[in-house]
Protein backbone atom coordinates (compact mmCIF):
# COMPACT_ATOMS: atom_id res chain seq x y z
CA UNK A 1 76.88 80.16 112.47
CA UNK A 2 80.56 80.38 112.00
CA UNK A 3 82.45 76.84 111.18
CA UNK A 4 84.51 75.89 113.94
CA UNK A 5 87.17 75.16 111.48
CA UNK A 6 87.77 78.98 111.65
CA UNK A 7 88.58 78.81 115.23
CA UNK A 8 87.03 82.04 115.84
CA UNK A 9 84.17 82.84 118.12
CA UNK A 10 80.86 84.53 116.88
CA UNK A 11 81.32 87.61 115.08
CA UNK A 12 78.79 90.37 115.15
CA UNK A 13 78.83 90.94 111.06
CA UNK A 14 76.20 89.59 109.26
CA UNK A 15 78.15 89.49 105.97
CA UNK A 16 81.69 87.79 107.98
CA UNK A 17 79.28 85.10 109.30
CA UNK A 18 78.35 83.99 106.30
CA UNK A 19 81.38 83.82 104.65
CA UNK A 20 82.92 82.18 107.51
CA UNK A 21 79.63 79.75 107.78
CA UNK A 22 81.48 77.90 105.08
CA UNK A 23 84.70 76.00 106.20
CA UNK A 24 87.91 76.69 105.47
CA UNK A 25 88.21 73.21 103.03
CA UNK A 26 85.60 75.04 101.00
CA UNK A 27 87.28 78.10 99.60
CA UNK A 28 90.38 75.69 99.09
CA UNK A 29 88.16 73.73 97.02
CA UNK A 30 87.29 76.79 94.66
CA UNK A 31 90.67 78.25 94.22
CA UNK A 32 92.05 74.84 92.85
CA UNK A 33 89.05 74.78 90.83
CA UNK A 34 89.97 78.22 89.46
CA UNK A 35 93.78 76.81 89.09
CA UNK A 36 94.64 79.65 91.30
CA UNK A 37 97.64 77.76 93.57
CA UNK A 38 100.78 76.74 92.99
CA UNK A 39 104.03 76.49 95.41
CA UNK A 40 105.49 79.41 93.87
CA UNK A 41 102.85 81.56 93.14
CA UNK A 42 101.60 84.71 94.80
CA UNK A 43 98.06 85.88 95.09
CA UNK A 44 97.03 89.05 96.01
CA UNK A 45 93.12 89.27 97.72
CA UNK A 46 91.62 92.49 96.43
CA UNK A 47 89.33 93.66 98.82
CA UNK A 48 89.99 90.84 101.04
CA UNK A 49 87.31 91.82 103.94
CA UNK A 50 87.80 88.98 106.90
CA UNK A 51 90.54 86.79 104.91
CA UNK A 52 88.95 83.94 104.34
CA UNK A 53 89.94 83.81 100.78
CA UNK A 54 93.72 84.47 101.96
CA UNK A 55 93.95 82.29 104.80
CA UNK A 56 92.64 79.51 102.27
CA UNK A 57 95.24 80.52 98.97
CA UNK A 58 98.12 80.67 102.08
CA UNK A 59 98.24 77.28 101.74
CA UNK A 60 97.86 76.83 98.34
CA UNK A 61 100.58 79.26 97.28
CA UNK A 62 104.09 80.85 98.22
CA UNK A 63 102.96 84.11 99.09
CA UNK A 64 99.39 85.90 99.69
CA UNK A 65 98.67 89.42 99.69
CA UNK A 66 95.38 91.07 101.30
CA UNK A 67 93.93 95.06 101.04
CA UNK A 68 90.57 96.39 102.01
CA UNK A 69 89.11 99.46 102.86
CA UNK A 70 87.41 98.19 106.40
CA UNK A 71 89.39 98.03 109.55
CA UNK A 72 87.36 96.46 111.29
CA UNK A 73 87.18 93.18 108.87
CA UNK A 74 91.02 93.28 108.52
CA UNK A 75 91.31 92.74 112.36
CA UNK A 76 89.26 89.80 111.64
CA UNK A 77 92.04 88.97 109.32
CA UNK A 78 94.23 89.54 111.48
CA UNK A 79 92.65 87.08 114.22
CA UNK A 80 92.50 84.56 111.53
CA UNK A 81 96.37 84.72 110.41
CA UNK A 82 97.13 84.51 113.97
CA UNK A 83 95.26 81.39 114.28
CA UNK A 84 96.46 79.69 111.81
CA UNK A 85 99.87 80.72 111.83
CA UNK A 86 100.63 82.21 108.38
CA UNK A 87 103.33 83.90 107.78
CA UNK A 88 103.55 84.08 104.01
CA UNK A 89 100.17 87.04 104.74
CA UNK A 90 101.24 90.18 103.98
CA UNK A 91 97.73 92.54 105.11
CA UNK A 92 97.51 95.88 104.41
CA UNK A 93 94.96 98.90 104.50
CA UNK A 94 93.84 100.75 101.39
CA UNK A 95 92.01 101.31 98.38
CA UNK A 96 92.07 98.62 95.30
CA UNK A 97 91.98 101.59 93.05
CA UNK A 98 95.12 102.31 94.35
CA UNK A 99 97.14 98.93 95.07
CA UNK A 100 100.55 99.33 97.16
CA UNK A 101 102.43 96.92 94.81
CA UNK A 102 105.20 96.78 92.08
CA UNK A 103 104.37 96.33 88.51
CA UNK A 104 103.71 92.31 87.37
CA UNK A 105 104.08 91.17 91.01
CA UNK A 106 101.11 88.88 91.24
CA UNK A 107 100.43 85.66 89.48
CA UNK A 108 96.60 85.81 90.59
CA UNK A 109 94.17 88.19 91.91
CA UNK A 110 91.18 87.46 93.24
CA UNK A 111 88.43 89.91 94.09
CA UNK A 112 85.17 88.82 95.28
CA UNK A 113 82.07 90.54 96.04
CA UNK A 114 83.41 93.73 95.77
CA UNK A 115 84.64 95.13 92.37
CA UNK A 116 81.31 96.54 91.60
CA UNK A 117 81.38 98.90 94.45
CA UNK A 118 84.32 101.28 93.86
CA UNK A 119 85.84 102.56 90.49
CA UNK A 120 85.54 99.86 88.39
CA UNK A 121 87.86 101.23 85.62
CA UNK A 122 90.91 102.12 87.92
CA UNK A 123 90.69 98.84 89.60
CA UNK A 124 91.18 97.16 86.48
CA UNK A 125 93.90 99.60 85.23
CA UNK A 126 95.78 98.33 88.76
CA UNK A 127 94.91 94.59 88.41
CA UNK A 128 96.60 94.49 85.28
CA UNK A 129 99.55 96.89 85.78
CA UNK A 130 100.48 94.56 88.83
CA UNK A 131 99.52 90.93 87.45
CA UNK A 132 102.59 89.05 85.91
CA UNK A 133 102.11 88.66 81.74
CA UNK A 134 99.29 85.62 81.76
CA UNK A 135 98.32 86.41 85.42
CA UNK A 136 94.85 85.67 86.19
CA UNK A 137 92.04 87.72 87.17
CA UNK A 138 88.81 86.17 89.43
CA UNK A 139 85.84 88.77 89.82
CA UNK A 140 83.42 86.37 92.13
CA UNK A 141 80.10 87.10 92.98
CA UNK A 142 79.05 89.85 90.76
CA UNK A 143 75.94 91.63 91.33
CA UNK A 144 73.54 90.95 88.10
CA UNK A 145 70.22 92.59 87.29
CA UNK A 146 67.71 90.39 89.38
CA UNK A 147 69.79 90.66 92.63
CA UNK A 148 68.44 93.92 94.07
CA UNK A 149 64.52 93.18 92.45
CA UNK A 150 64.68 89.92 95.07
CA UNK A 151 65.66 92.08 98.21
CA UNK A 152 63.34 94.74 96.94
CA UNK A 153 60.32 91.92 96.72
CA UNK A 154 61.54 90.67 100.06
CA UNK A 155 61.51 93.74 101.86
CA UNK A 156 57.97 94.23 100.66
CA UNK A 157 56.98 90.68 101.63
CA UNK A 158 58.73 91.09 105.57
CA UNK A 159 57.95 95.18 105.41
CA UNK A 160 61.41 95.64 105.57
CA UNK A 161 61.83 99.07 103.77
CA UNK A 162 65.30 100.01 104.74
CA UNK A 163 66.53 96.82 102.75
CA UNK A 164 63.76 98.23 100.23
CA UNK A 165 65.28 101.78 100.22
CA UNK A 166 68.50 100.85 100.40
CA UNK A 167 67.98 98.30 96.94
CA UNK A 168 66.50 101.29 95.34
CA UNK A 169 69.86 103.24 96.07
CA UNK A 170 71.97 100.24 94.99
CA UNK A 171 69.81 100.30 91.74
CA UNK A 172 70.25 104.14 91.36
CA UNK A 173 73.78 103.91 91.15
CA UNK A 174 74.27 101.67 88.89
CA UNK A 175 75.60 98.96 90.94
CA UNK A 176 74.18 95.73 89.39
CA UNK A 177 75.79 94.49 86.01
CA UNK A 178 75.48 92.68 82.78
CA UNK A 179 77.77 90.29 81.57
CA UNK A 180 78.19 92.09 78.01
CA UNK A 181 79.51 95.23 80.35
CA UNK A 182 81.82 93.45 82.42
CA UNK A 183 83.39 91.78 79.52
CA UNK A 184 83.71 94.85 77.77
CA UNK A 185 85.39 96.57 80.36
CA UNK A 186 88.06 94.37 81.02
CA UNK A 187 88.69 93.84 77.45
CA UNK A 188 89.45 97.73 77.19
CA UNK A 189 91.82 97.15 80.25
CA UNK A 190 93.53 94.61 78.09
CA UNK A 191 92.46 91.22 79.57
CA UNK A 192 91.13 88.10 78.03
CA UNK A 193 88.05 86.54 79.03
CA UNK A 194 88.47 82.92 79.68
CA UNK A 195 85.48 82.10 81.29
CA UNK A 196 81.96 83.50 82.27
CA UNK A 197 79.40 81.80 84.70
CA UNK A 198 77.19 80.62 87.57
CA UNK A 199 79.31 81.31 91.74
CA UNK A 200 81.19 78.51 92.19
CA UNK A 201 80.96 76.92 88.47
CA UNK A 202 83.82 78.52 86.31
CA UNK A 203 87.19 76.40 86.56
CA UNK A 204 87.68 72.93 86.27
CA UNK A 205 84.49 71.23 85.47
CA UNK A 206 85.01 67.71 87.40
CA UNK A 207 85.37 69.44 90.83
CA UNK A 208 82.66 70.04 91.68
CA UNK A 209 81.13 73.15 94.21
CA UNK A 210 78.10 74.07 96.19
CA UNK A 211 77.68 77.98 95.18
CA UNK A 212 76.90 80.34 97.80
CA UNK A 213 74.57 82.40 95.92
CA UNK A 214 71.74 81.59 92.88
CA UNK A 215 72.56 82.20 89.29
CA UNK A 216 69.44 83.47 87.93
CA UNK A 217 65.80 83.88 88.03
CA UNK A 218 63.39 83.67 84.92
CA UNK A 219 66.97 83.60 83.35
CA UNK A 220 68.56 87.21 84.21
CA UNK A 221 71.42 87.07 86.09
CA UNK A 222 71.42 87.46 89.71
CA UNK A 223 74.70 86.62 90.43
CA UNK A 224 77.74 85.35 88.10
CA UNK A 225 81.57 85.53 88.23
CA UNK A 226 84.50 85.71 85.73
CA UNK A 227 87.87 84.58 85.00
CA UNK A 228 90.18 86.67 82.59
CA UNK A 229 94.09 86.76 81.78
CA UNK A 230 96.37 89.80 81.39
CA UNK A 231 97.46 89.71 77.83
């Protein structure tokens, strides 16, 4: 169910609704964890899907940029901006491997859920050429190694085999990660890893936040997130 602090009705997304089951206070609450607000500041949202993260750093910083692939979540966006009346959102369509933006524009980018789904080495190559010196880098909610064996035991369990086949793809191309990777890769790019852990736990450590998704099972990652800094 979507939080009526959205003011938007019911959407029919599976993946929007339970982003925007969470209340707009809530993804407020993790970007000042991450440090990621400031009044003159500008964020860009990498892949930013229905704008929740962008709505929320729009009032947390001077300017907020959003790009994603889907249409039909940027009208979603779209809806939200509207409703909330923010005019320091700049929304645009296109690829993060490919980023419409000047050279060490943005102080912060954030990028969640999504990194590990297009070209993970031209993505970084852009979040660094356009991230100030010492801008920061969030990758949230990365797939780890025990996320598609859960679906894959769950589809068995409900006899759900399109969520089984569709795992099995997932797992065929090489979507889920390892920490040791991820780190490695954007140390090539040229970042610095400040930080590696649980959704919701990297960032200041006496805030406090309920994760959306579970860490790990018999200690394999099933999901985990990252903050680096161009260098």
């Amino acid at each position: 169910m979507i939080h009526p602090s959205w003011k938007i009705k019911d959407i029919d997304n599976e993946n929007i609704a339970v982003m925007l089951s969470y209340p707009l206070e809530y993804y407020q609450k993790r970007l000042i964890k991450l440090g990621f607000s400031g009044k003159g500041k500008i964020l860009l949202d990498a892949g930013c899907g229905a704008g929740h993260w962008t709505v929320a750093a729009s009032f947390l910083n001077k300017e907020v940029y959003g790009i994603d692939l889907t249409e039909k979540y940027l009208e979603v966006a779209r809806t939200l901006k509207k409703n909330f009346h923010r005019q320091n959102i700049s929304l645009k369509l296109g690829k993060i491997e490919h980023l419409p933006y000047q050279d060490n524009f943005f102080d912060y980018i954030i990028c969640y859920s999504v990194w590990m789904f297009v070209d993970k080495e031209k993505a970084l190559a852009e979040f660094w050429r356009v991230l100030k010196p010492q801008g920061k880098l969030y990758l949230g909610s990365l797939t780890g190694k025990m996320w598609y064996p859960r679906l894959i035991w769950k589809g068995l369990k409900h006899g759900d085999f399109q969520l089984i086949w569709t795992s099995l793809q997932a797992i065929v191309k090489r979507i889920p990660l390892s920490p040791i990777l991820v780190e490695r890769l954007l140390e090539k790019q040229g970042f610095k890893i400040l930080e590696l852990g649980a959704d919701g736990k990297i960032g200041q450590k006496n805030l406090k936040i309920k994760p959306i998704y579970n860490d790990k099972i018999w200690g394999i990652w099933e999901v985990f997130e990252l903050l680096g800094e161009k260098i």
